[in-house]
Protein backbone atom coordinates (compact mmCIF):
# COMPACT_ATOMS: atom_id res chain seq x y z
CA UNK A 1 185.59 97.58 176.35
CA UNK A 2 185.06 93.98 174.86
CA UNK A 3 182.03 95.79 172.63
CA UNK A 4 184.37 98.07 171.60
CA UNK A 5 187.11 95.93 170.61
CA UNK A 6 184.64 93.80 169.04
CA UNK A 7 183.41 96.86 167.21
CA UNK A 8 186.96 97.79 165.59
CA UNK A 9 187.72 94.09 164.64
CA UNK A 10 184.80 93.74 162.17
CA UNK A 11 185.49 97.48 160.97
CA UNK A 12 189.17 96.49 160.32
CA UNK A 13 187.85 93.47 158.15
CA UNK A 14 185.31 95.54 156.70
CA UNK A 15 188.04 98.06 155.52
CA UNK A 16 190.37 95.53 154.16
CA UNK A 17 187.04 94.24 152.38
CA UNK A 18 186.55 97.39 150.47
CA UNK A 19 190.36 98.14 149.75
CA UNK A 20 190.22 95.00 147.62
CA UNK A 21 186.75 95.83 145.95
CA UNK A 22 188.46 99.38 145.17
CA UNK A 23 191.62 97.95 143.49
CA UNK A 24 189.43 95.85 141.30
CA UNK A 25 187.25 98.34 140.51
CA UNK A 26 190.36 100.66 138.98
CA UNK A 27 191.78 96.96 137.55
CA UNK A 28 188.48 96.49 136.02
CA UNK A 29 185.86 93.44 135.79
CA UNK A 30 187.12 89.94 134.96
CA UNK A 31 184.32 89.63 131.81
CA UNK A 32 186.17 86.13 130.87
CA UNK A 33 186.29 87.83 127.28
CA UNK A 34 189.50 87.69 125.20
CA UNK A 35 190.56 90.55 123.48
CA UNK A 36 190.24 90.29 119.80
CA UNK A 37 193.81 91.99 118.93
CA UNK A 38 195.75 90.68 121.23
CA UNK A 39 193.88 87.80 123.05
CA UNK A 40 194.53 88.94 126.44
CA UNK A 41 192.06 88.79 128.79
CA UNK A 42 188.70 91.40 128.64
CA UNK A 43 187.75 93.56 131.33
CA UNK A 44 184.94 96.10 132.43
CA UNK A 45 185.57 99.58 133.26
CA UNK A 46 183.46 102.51 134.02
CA UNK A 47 184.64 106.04 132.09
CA UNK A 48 183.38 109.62 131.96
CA UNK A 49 180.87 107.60 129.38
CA UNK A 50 179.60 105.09 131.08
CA UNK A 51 181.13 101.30 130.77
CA UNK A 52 183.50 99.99 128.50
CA UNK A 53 185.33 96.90 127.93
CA UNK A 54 189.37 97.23 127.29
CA UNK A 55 192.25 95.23 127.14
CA UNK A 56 194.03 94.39 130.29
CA UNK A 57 196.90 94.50 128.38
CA UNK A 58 196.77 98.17 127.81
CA UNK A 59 198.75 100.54 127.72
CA UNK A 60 200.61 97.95 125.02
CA UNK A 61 197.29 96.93 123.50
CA UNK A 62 194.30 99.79 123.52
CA UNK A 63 191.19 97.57 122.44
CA UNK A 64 188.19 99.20 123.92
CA UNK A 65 184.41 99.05 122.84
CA UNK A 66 181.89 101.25 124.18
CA UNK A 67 178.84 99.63 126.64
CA UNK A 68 176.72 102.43 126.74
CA UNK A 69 175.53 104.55 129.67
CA UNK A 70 176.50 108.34 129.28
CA UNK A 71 176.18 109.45 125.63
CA UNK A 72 179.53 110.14 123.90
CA UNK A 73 180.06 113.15 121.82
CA UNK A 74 179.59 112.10 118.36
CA UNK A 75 183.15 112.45 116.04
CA UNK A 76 182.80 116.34 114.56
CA UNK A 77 183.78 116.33 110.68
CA UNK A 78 187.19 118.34 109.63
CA UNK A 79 188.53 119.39 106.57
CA UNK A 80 191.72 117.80 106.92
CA UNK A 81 193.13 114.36 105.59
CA UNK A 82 195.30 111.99 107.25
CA UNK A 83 199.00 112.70 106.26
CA UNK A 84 199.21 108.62 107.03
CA UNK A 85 196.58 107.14 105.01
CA UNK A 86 194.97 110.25 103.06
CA UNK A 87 191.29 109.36 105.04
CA UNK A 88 189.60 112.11 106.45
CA UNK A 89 190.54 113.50 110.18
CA UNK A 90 187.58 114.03 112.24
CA UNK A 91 187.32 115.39 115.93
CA UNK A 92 186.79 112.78 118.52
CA UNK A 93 186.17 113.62 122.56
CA UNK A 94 188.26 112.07 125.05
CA UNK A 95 189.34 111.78 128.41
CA UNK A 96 191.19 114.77 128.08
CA UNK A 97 189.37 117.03 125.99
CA UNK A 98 188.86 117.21 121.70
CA UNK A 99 191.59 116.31 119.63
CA UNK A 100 191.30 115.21 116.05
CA UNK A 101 192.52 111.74 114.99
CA UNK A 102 192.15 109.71 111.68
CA UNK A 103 188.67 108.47 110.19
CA UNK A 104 190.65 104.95 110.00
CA UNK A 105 191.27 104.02 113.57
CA UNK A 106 192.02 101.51 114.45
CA UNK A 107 193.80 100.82 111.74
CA UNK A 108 195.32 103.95 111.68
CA UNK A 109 196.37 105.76 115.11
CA UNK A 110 197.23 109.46 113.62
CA UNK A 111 196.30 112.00 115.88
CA UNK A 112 196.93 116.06 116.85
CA UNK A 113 195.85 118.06 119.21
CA UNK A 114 193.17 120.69 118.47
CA UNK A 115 194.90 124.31 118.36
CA UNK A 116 192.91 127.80 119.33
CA UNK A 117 194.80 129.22 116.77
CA UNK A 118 197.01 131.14 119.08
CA UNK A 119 200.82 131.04 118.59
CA UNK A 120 202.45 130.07 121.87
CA UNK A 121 203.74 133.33 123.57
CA UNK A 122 206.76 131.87 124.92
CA UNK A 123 209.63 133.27 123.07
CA UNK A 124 211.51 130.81 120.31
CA UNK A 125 208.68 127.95 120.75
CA UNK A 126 206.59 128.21 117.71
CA UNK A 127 203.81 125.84 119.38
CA UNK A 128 200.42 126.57 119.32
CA UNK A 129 197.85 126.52 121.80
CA UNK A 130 195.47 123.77 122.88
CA UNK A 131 192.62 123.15 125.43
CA UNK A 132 193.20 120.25 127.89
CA UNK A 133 191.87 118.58 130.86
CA UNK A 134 193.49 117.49 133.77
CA UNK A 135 192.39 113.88 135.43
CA UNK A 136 189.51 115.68 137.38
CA UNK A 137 188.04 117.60 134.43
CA UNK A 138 189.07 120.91 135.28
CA UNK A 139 190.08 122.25 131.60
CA UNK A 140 193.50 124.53 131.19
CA UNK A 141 195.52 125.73 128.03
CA UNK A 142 198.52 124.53 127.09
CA UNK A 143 201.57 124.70 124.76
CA UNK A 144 201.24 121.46 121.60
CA UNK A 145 205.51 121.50 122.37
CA UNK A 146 204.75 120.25 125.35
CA UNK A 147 206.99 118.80 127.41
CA UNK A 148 209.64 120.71 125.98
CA UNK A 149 207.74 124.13 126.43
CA UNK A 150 205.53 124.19 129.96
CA UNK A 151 203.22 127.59 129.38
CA UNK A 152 199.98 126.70 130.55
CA UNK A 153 196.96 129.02 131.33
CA UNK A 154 193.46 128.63 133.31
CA UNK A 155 192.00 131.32 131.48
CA UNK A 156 190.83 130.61 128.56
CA UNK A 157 193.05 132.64 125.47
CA UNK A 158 191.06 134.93 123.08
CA UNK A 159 192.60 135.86 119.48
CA UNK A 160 192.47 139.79 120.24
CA UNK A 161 195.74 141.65 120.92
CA UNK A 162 195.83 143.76 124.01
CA UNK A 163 195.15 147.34 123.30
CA UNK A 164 197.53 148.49 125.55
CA UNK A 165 200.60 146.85 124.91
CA UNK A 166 199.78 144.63 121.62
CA UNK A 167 200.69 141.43 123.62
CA UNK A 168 199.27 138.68 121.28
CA UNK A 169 196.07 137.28 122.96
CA UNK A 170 193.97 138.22 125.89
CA UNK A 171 192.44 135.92 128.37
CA UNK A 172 188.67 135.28 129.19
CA UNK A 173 187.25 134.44 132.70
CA UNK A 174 183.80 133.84 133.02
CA UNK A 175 181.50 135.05 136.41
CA UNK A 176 177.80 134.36 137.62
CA UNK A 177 175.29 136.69 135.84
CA UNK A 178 177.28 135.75 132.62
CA UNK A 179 180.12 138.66 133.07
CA UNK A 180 182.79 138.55 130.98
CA UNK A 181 186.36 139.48 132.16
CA UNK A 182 188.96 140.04 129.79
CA UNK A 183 192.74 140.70 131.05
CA UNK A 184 196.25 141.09 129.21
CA UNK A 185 198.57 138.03 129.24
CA UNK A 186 201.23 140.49 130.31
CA UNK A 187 201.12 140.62 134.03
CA UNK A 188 203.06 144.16 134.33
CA UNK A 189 200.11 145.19 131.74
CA UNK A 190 197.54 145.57 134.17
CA UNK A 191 194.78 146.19 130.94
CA UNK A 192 191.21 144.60 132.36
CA UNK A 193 187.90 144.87 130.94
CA UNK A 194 184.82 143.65 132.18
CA UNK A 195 182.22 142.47 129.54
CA UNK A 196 178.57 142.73 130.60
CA UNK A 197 175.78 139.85 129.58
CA UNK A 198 173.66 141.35 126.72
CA UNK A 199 170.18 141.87 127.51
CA UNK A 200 167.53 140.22 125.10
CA UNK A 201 164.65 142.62 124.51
């Protein structure tokens, strides 16, 4: 009995131990750094990337710089200029997915989403659609009016009108051996197709 109790005392300790470590791990790293727009303290993070220093002052202040580790996308060129500052947009990958943003950050913070092209089906909305990711990386397609309009989709949305009914866009699902399913937005459609993986010669 006394081995046990002796057991669950230490363990108890032990967990209390690694709650702390875990909150300062989320926190970040003291680095004893200041940050150089707002002079609040410096801390180390670890990202999707790799580590990062930010601001502890964020979400008010958004300083970050990049540490390495995991290579970041590099920002994709566009063909569209800041309505801001007139510098060209380019498409940058975060957290959440692409989404274009001005050439001048940080000096200038312009951003919008990336759109599929595909006019939100919800009727009156006049959004577009976007891709997104939730916190664990799982990606979805949403409405750019959101909050104010919640369609969202798992399926990914294809620019090709349903033969069947003409609804606006199909949706793509993808299975192992490379099979392509393609379905009708419109539930009470019912139009399928599966698409099978060309074979190279």
């Amino acid at each position: 009995m006394d081995t046990v109790d002796s057991f669950y005392k230490q363990f108890s300790r032990d967990l209390k131990s690694a709650g702390k470590k875990m909150e300062n791990v989320k926190v970040g790293q003291e680095t004893g750094e200041a940050c150089p727009e707002c002079g609040k303290p410096v801390v180390k993070k670890f990202g999707r990337f790799g580590s990062f220093l930010a601001c502890s002052a964020y979400p008010e202040c958004k300083y970050t710089k990049d540490l390495g580790g995991r290579e970041k996308p590099a920002d994709e060129p566009t063909d569209e200029i800041c309505p801001t500052c007139s510098k060209p947009m380019v498409i940058k990958h975060g957290r959440f997915g692409k989404f274009i943003a001005c050439s001048g950050y940080p000096e200038c913070k312009t951003t919008k989403p990336v759109t599929l092209g595909i006019v939100c089906p919800e009727p009156g909305c006049g959004g577009q659609l976007v891709e997104r990711r939730t916190r664990r990386g799982k990606t979805f397609f949403s409405c750019t009016n959101y909050p104010n309009c919640k369609f969202a989709l798992w399926a990914r949305p294809v620019s090709e009108p349903c033969p069947m009914c003409a609804a606006p866009f199909l949706t793509e699902r993808y299975a192992r051996g490379g099979k392509v399913t393609r379905a009708c937005i419109r539930e009470e459609c019912g139009y399928k197709q599966e698409i099978l993986p060309t074979v190279v010669a």
